[in-house]
C-alpha atoms as a PDB file:
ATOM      1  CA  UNK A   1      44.960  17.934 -43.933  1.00  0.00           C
ATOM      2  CA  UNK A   2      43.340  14.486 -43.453  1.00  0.00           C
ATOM      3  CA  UNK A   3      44.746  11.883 -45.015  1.00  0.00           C
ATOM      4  CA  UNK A   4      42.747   7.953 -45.479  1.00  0.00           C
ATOM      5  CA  UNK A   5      44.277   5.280 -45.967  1.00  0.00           C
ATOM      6  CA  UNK A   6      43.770   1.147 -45.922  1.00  0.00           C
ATOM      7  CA  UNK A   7      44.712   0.578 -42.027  1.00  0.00           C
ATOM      8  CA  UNK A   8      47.373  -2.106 -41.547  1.00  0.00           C
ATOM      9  CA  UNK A   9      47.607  -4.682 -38.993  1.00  0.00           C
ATOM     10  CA  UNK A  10      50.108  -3.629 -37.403  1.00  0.00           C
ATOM     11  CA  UNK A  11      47.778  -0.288 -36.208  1.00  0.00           C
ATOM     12  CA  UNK A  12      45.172  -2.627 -34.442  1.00  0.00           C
ATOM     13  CA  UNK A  13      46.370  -2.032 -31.251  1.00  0.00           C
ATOM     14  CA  UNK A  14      45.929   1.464 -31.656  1.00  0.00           C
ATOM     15  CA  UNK A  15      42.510   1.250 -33.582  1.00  0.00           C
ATOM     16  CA  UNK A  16      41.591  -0.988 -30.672  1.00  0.00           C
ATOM     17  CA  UNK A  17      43.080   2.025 -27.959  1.00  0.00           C
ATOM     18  CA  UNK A  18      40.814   4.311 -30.490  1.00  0.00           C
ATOM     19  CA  UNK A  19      37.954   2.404 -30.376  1.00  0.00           C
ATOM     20  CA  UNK A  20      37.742   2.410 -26.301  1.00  0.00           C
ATOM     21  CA  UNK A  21      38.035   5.875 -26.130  1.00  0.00           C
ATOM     22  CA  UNK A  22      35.669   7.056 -28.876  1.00  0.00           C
ATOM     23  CA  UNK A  23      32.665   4.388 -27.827  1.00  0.00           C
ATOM     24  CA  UNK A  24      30.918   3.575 -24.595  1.00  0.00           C
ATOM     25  CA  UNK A  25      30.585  -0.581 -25.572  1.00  0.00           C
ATOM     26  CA  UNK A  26      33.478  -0.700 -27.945  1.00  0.00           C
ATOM     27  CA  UNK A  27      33.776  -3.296 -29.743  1.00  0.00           C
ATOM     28  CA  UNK A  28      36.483  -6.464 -29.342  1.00  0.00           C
ATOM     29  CA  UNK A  29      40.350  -6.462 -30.397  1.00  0.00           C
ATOM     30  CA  UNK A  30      38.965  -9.971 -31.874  1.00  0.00           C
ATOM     31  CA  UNK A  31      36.325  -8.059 -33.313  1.00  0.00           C
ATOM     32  CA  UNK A  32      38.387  -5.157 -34.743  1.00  0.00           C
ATOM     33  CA  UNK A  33      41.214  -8.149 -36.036  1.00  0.00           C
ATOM     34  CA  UNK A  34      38.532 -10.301 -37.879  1.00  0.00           C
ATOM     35  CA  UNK A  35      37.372  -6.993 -39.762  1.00  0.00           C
ATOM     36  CA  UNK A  36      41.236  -6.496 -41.046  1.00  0.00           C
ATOM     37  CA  UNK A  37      41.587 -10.264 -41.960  1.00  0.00           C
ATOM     38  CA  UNK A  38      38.539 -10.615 -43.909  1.00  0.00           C
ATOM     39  CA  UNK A  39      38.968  -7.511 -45.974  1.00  0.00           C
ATOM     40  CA  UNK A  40      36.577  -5.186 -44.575  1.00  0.00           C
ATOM     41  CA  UNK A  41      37.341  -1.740 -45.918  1.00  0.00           C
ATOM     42  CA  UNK A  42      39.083  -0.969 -42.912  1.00  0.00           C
ATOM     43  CA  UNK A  43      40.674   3.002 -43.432  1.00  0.00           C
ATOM     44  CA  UNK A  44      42.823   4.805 -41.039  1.00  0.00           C
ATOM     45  CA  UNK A  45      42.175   8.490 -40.577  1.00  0.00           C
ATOM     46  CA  UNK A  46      45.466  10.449 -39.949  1.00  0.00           C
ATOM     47  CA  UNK A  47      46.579  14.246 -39.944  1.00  0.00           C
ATOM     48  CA  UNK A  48      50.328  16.189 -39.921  1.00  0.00           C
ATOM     49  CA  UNK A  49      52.052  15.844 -36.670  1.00  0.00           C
ATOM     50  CA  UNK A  50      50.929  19.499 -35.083  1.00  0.00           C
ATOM     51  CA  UNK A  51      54.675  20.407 -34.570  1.00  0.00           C
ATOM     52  CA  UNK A  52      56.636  22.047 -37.636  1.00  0.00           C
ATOM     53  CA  UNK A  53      57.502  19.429 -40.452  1.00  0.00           C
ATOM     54  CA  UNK A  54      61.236  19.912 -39.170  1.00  0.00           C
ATOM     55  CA  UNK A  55      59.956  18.414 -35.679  1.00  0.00           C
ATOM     56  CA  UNK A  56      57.701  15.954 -36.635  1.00  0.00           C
ATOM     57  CA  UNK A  57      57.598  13.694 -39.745  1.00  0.00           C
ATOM     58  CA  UNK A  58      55.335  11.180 -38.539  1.00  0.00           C
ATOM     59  CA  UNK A  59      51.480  11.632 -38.556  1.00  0.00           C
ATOM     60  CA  UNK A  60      48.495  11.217 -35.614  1.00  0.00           C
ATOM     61  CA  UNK A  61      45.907   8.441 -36.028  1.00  0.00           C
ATOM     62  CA  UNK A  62      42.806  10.228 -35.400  1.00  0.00           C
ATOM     63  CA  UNK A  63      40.377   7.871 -36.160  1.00  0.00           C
ATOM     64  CA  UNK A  64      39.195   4.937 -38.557  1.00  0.00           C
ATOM     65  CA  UNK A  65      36.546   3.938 -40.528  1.00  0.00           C
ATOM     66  CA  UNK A  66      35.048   0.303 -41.559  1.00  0.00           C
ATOM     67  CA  UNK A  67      32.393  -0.488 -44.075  1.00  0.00           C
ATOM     68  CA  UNK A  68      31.729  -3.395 -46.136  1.00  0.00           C
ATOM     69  CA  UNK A  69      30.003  -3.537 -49.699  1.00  0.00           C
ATOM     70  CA  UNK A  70      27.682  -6.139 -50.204  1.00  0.00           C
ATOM     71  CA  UNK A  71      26.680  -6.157 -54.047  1.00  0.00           C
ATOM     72  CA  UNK A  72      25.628  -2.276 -54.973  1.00  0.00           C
ATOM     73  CA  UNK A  73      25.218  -1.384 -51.000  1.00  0.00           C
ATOM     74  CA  UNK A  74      27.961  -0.331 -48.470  1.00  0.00           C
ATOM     75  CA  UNK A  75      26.908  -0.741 -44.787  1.00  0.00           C
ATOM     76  CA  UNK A  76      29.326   1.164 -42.638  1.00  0.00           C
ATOM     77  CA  UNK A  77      30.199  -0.661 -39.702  1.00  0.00           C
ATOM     78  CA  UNK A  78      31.920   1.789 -37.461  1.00  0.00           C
ATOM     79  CA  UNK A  79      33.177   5.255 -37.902  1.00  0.00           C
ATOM     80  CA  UNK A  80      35.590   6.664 -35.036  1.00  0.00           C
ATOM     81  CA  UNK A  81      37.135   9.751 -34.647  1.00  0.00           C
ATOM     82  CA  UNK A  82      39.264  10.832 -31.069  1.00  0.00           C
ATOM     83  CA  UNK A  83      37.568  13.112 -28.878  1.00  0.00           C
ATOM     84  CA  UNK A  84      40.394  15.811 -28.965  1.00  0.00           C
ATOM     85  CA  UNK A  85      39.468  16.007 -32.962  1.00  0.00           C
ATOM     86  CA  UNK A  86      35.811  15.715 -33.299  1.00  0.00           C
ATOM     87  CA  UNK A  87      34.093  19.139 -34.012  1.00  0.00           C
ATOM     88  CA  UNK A  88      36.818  20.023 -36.397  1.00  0.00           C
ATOM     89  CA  UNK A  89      35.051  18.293 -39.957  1.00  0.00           C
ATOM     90  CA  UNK A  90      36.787  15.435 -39.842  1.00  0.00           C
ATOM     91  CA  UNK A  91      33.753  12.924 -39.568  1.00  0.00           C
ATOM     92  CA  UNK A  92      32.561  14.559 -42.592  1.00  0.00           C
ATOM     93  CA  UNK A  93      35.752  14.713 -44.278  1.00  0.00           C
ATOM     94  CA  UNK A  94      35.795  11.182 -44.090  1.00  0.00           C
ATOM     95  CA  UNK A  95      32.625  10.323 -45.304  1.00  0.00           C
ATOM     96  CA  UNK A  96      32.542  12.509 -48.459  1.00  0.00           C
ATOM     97  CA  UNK A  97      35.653  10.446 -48.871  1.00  0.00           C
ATOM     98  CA  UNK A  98      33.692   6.976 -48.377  1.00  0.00           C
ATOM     99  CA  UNK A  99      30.716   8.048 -50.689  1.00  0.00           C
ATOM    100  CA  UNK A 100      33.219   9.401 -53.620  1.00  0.00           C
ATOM    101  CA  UNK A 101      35.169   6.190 -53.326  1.00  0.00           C
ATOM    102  CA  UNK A 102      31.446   4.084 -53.456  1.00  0.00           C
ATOM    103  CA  UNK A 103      30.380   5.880 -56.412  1.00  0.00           C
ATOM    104  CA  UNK A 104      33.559   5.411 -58.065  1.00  0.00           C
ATOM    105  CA  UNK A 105      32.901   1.660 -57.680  1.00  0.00           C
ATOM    106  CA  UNK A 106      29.014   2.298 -59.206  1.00  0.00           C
ATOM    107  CA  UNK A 107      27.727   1.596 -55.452  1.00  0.00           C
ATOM    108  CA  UNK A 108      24.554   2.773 -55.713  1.00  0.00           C
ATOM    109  CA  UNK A 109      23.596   3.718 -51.594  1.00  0.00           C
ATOM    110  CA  UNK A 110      25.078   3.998 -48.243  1.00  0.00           C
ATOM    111  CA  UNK A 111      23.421   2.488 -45.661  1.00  0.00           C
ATOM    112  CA  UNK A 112      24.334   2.846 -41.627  1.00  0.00           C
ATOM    113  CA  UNK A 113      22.891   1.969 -37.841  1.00  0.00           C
ATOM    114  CA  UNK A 114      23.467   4.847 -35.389  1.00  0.00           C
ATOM    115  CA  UNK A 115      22.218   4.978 -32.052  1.00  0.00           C
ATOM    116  CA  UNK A 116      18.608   6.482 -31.024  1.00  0.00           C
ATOM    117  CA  UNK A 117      20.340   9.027 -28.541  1.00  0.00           C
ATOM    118  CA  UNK A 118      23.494   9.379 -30.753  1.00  0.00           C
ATOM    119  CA  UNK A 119      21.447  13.165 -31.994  1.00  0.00           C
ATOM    120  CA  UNK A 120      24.824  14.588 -32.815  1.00  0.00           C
ATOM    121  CA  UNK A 121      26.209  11.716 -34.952  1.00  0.00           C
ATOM    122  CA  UNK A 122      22.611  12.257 -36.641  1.00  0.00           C
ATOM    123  CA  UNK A 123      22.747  15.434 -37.502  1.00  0.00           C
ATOM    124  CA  UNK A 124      25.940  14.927 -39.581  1.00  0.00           C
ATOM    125  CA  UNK A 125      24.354  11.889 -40.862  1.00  0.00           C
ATOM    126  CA  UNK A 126      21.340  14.533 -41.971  1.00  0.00           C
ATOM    127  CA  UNK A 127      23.377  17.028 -42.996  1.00  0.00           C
ATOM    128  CA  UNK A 128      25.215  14.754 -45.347  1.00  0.00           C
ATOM    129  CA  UNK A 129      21.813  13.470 -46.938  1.00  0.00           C
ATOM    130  CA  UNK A 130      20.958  10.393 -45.292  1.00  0.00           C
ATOM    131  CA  UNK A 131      17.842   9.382 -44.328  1.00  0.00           C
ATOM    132  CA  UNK A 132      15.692   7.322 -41.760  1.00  0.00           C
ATOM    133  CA  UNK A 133      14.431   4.363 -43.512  1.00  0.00           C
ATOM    134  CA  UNK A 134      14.294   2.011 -40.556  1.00  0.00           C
ATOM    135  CA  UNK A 135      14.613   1.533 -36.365  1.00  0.00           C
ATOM    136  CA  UNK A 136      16.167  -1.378 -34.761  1.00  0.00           C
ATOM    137  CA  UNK A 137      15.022  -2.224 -31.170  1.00  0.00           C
ATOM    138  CA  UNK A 138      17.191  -3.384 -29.044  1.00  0.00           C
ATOM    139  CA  UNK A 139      20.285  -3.479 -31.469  1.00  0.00           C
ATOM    140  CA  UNK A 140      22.841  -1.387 -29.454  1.00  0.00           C
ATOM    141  CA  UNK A 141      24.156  -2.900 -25.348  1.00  0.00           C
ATOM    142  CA  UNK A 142      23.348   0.376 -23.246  1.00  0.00           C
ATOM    143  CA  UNK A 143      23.644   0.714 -19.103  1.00  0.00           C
ATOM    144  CA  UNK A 144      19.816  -0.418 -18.003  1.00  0.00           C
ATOM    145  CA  UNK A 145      18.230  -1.630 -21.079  1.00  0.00           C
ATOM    146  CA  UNK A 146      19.492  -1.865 -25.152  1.00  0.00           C
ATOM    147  CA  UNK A 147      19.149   0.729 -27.052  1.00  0.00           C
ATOM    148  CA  UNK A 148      17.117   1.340 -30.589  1.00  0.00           C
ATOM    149  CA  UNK A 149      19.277   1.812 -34.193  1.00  0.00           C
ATOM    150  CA  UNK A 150      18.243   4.260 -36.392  1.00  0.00           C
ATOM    151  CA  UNK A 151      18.772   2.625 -39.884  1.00  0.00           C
ATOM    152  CA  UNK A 152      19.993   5.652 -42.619  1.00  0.00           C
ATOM    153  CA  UNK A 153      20.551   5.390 -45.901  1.00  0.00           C
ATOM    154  CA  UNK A 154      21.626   7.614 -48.215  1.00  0.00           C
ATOM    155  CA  UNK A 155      21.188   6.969 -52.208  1.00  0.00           C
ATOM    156  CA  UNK A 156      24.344   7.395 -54.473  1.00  0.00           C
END
């Protein structure tokens, strides 16, 4: 069972651990600390310890999310789930989550940059209804050259 809830700032190390792993240009601890102190909606993504509840009462941080609502729109930021747990629904767990919690606050789109070679984050992206309305060249650092940002958006 995932459960979402406002990170704290006492998880940024680990976010920041999180972030490393999950992205090839991650983005700074500075970066990642600024987000928490100007009140992003920054949302840790945790699940049951895998041991028996007798074992284990703590939970795993899996992943986060961070998005910020400017009027009617929320642009998410970064979405980051740990290797050993993607595959397993939890990206789209996470954003039904986001979109029922944006609609509950009468947001009326989501909008998001994912990276042109980034075809399985797309796909998801797809599958949950959004839709290319834009490219961004140059937007994402990449090994030779930068990289393009497909610009989605998905209407609430």
């Amino acid at each position: 069972m995932l459960n979402i809830q406002p990170s704290q700032s006492e998880e940024l190390q680990q976010l920041y651990k999180l972030e490393r792993l999950c992205h090839r240009y991650p983005w700074t601890l500075g970066i990642l600390q600024d987000c928490l102190r100007v009140g992003y909606l920054c949302h840790s993504l945790t699940i049951p310890c895998p041991k028996s509840p007798k074992d284990c009462t703590q939970t795993i941080l899996i992943g986060f999310m961070i998005s910020q609502v400017i009027v009617d729109e929320c642009h998410l930021l970064n979405i980051c789930i740990h290797p050993d747990y993607q595959g397993n629904g939890y990206g789209l767990l996470s954003l039904n989550w986001l979109e029922q919690l944006m609609r509950e606050k009468d947001v009326a789109s989501l909008l998001l940059e994912v990276r042109q070679s980034n075809l399985k984050a797309q796909g998801l992206y797809k599958k949950l209804g959004f839709e290319q309305i834009g490219l961004r060249k140059d937007y994402y650092p990449a090994d030779s050259a930068r990289e393009a940002a497909i610009v989605m958006r998905k209407l609430l």
